[in-house]
N, C-alpha and C. Protein backbone atom coordinates (compact mmCIF):
# COMPACT_ATOMS: atom_id res chain seq x y z
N UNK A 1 12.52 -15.28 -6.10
CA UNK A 1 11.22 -15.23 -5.48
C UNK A 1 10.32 -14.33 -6.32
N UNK A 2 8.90 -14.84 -6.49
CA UNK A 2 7.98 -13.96 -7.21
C UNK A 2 6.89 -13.28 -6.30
N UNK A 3 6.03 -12.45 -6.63
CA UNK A 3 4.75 -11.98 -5.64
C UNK A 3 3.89 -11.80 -7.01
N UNK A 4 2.60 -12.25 -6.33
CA UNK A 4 1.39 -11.63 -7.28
C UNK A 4 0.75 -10.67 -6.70
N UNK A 5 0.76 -9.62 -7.01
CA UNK A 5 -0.17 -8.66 -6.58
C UNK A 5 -1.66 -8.58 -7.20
N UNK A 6 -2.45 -8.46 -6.11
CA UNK A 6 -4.18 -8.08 -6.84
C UNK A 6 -3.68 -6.65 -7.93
N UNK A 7 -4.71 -6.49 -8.54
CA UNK A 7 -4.63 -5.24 -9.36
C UNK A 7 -5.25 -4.17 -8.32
N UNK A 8 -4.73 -3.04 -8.60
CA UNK A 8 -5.61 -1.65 -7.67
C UNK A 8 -6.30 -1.50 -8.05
N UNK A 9 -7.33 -0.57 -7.52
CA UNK A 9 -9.10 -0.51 -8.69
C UNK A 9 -9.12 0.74 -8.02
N UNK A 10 -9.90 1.90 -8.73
CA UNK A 10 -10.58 2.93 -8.19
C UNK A 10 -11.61 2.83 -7.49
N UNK A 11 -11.92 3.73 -7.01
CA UNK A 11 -13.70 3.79 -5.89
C UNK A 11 -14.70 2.98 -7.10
N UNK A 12 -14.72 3.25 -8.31
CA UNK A 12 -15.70 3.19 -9.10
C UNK A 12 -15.38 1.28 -9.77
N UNK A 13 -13.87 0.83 -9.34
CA UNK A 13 -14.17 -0.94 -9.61
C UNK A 13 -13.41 -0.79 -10.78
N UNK A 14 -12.43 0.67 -11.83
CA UNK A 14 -12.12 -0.05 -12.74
C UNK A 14 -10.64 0.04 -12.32
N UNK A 15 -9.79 -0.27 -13.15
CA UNK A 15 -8.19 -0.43 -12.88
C UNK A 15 -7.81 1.21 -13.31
N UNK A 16 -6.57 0.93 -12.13
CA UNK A 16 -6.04 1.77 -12.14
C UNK A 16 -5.44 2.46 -12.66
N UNK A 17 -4.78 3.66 -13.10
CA UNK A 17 -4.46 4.11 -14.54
C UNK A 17 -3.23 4.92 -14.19
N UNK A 18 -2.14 4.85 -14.00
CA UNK A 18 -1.19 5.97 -14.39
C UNK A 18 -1.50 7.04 -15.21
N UNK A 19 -2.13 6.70 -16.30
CA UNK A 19 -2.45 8.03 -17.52
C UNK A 19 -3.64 8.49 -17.01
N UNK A 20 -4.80 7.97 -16.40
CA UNK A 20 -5.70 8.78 -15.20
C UNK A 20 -6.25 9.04 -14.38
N UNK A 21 -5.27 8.53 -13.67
CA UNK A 21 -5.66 8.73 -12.13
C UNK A 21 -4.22 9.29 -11.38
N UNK A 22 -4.46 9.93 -10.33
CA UNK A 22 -3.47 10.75 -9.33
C UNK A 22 -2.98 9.60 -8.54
N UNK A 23 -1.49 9.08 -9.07
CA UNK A 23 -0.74 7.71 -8.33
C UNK A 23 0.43 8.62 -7.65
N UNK A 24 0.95 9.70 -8.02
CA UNK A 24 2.21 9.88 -7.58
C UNK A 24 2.39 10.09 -6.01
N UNK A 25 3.07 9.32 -5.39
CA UNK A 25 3.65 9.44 -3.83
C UNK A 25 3.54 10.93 -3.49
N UNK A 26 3.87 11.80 -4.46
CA UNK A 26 4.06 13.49 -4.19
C UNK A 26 2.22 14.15 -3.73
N UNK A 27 1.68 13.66 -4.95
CA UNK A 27 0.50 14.06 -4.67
C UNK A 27 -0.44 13.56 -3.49
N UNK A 28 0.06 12.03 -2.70
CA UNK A 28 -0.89 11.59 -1.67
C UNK A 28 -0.37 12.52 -0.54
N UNK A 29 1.48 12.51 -0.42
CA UNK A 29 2.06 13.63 0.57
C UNK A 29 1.38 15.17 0.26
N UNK A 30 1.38 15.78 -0.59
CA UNK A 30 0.51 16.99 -1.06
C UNK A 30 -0.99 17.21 -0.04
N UNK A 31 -1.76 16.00 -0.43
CA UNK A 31 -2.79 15.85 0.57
C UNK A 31 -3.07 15.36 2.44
N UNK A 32 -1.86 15.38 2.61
CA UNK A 32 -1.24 15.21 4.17
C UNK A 32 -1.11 13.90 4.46
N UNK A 33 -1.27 13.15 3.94
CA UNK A 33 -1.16 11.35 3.68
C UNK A 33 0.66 11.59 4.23
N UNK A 34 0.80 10.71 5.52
CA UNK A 34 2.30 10.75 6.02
C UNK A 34 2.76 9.13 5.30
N UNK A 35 4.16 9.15 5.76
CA UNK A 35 4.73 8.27 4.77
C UNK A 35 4.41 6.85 5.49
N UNK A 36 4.64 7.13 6.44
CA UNK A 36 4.01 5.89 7.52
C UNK A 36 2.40 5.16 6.93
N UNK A 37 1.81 5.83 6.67
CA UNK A 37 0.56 5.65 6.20
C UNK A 37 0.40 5.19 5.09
N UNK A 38 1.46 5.94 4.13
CA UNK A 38 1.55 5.29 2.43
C UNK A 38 2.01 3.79 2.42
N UNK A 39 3.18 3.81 2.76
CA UNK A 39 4.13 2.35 3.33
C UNK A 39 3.03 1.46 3.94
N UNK A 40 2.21 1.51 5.01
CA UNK A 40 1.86 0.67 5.29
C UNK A 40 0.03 0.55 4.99
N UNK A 41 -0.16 1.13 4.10
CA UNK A 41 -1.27 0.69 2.83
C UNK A 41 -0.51 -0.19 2.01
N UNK A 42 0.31 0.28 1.33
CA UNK A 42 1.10 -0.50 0.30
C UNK A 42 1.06 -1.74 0.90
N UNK A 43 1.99 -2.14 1.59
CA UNK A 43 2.04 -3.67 2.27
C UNK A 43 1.10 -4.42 2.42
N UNK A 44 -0.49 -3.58 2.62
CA UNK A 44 -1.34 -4.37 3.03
C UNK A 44 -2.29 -4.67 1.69
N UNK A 45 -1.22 -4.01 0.43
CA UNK A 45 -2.42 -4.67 -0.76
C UNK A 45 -2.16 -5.68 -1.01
N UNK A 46 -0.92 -6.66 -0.43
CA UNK A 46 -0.55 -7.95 -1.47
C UNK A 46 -0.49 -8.98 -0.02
N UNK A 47 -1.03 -8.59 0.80
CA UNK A 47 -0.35 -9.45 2.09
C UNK A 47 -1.11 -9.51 3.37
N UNK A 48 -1.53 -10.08 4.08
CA UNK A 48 -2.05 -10.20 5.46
C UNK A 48 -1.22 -10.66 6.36
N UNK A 49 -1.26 -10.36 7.66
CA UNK A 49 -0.78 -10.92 8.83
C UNK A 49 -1.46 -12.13 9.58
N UNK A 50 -2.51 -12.17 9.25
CA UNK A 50 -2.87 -13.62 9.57
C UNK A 50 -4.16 -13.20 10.76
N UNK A 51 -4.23 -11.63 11.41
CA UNK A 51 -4.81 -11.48 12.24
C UNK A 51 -5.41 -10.34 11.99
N UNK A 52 -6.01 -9.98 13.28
CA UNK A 52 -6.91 -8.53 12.01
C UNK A 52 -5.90 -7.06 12.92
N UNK A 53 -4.96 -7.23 12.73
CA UNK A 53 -3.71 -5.96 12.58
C UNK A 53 -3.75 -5.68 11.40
N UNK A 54 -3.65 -4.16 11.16
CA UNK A 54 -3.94 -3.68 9.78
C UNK A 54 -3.05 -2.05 10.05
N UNK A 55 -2.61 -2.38 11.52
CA UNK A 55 -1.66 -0.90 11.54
C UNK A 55 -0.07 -1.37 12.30
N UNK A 56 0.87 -1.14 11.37
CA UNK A 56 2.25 -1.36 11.74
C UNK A 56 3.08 -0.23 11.53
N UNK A 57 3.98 -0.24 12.27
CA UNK A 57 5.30 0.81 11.76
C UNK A 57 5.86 0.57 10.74
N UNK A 58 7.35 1.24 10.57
CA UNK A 58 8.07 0.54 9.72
C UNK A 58 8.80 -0.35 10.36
N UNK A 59 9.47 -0.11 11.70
CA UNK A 59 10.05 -1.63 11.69
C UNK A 59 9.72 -2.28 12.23
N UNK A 60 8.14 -2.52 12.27
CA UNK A 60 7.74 -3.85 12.14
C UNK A 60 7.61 -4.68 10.79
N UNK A 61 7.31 -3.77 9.85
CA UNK A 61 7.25 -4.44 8.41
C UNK A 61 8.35 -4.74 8.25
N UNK A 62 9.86 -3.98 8.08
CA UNK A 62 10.69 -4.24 8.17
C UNK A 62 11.47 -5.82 8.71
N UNK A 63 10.62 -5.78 9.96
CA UNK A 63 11.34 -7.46 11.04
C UNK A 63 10.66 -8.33 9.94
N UNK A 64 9.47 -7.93 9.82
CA UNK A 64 8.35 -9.35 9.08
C UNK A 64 8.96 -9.17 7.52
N UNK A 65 9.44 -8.78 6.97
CA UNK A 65 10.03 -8.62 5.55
C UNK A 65 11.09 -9.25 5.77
N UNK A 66 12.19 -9.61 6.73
CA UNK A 66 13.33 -9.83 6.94
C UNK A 66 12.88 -11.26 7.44
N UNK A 67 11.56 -11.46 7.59
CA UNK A 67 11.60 -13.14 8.66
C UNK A 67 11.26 -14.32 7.52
């Protein structure tokens, strides 16, 4: 199985940069960003539910990853 992901973009529209921009998981937790919150941004860059839900747990992503 493959996925295409959109590319990430900064506030400013260009791509995203490992070499400069602040990506690391440590640094969004650093800024009080909980993991619940990281996880389920992530999911919602490559994927919709079909409805306008845009807040899940994990095991709901979890059931819908598994279905």
């Amino acid at each position: 199985m493959f996925a295409h992901l959109p590319l990430i973009l900064n506030p400013d529209r260009s791509k995203m940069s490992k070499r400069k921009s602040q990506t690391a998981i440590d640094d969004y937790r650093e800024q009080g960003y909980v993991q619940e919150a990281i996880v389920n941004h992530l999911a919602l860059l490559g994927w919709s539910s079909g409805d306008d839900d845009d807040l899940f747990s994990l095991e709901e992503l979890d059931a819908l990853a598994a279905a």
